[in-house]
C-alpha atoms as a PDB file:
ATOM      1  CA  UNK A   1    -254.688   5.294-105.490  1.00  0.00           C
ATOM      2  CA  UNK A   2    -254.899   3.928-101.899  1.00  0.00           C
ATOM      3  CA  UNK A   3    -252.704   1.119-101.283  1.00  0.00           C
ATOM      4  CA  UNK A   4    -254.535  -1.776-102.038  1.00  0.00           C
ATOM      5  CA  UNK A   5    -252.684  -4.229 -99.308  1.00  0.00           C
ATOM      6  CA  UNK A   6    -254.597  -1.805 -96.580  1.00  0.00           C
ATOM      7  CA  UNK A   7    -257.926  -2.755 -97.518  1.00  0.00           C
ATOM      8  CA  UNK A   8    -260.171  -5.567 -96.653  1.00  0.00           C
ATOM      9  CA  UNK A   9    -261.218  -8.078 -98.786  1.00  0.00           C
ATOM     10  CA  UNK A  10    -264.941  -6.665 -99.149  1.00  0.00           C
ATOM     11  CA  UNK A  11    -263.977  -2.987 -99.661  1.00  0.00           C
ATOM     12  CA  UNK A  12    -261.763  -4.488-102.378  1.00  0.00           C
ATOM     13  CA  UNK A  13    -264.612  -6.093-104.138  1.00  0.00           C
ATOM     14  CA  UNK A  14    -266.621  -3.517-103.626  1.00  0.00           C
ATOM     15  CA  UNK A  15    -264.273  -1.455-105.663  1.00  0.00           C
ATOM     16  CA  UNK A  16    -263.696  -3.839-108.031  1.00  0.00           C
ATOM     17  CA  UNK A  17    -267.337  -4.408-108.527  1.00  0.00           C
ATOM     18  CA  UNK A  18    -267.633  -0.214-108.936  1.00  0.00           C
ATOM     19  CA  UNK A  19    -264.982  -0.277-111.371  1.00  0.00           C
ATOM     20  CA  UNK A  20    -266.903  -2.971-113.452  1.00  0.00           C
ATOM     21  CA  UNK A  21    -270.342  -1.044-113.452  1.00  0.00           C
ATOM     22  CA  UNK A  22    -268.258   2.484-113.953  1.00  0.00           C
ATOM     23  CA  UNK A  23    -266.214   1.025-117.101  1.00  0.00           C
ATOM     24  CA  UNK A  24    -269.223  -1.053-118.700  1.00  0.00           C
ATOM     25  CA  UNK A  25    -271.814   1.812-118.352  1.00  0.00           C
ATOM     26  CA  UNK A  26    -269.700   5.314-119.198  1.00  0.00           C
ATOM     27  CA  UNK A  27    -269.577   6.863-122.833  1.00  0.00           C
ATOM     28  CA  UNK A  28    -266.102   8.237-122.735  1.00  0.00           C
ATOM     29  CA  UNK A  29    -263.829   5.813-124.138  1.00  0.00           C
ATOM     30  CA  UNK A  30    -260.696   6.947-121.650  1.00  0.00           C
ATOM     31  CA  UNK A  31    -262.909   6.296-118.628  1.00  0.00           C
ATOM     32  CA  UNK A  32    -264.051   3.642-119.638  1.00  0.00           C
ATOM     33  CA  UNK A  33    -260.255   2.191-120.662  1.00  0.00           C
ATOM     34  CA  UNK A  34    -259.316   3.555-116.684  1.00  0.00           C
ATOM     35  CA  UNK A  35    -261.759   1.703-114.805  1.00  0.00           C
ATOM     36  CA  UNK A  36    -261.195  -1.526-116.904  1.00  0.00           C
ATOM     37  CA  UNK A  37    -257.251  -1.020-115.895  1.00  0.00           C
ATOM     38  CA  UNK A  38    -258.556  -0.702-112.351  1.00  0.00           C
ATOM     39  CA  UNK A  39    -260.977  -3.800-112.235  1.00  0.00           C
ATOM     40  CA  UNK A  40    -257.558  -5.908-113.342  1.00  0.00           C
ATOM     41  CA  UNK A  41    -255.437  -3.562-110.493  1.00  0.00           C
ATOM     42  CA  UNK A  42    -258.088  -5.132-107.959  1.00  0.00           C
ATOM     43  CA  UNK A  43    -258.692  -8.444-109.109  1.00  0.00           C
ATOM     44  CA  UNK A  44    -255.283  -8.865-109.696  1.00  0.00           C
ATOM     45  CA  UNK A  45    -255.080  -8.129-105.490  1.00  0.00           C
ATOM     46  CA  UNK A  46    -257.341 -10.596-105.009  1.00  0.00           C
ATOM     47  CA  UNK A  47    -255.275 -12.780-106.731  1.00  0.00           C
ATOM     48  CA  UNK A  48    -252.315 -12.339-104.699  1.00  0.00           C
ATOM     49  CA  UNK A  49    -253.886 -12.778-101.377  1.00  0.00           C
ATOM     50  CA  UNK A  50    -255.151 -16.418-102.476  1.00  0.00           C
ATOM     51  CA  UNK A  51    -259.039 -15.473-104.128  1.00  0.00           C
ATOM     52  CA  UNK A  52    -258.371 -16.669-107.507  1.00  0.00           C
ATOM     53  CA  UNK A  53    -262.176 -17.544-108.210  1.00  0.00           C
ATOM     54  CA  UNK A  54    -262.242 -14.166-109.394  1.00  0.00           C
ATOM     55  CA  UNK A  55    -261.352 -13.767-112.874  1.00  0.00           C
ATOM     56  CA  UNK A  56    -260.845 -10.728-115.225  1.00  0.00           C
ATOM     57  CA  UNK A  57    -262.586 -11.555-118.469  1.00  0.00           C
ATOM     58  CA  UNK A  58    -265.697 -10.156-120.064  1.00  0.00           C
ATOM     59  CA  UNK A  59    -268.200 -12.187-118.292  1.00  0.00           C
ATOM     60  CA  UNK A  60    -266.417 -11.993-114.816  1.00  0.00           C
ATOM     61  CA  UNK A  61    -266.321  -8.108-115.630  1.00  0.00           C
ATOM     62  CA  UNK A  62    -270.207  -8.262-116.520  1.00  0.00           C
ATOM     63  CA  UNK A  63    -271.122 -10.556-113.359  1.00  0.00           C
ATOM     64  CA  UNK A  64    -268.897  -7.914-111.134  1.00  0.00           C
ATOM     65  CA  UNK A  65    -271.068  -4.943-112.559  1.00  0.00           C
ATOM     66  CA  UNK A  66    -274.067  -6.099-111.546  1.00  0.00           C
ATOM     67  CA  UNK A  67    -273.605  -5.182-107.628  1.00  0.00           C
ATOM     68  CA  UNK A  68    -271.372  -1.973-108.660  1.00  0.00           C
ATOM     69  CA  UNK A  69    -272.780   1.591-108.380  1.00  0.00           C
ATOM     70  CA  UNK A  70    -271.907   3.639-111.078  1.00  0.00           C
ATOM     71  CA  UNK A  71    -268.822   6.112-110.510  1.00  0.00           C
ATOM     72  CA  UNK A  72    -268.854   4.590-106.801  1.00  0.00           C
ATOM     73  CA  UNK A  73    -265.634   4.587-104.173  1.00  0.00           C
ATOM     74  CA  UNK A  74    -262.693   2.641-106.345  1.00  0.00           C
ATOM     75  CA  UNK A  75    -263.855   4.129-109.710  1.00  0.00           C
ATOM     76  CA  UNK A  76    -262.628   6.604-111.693  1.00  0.00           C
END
């Protein structure tokens, strides 16, 4: 994994949006269980640097998915 305090604000919604659409939308149960570990990793990021309108549940997981591309840069 890169490390996270390199990248922008954008890129890191962008990958937390692509981890969202990736772990909604697979069949496999592990990948699935990986990119929801990496939506927290990134929102959790977010978090730290002050951008704690961003939340982790189901429908802030849901909401996130909607601009992610499946299997996109920050997925698994």
């Amino acid at each position: 994994m890169e490390d996270l305090s390199t990248l922008d604000i954008q890129t890191l919604l962008m990958y937390r949006a692509n981890a969202a659409k990736t772990g909604i939308s697979c069949m496999g149960h592990g990948k699935s269980a990986h990119n929801d570990s990496l939506f927290e990793v990134y929102t959790k990021e977010l978090h730290k640097r002050g951008r704690t309108e961003y939340g982790i549940d189901w429908d802030s997981r849901h909401k996130a998915s909607e601009s992610g591309i499946f299997n996109g840069k920050g997925s698994y």
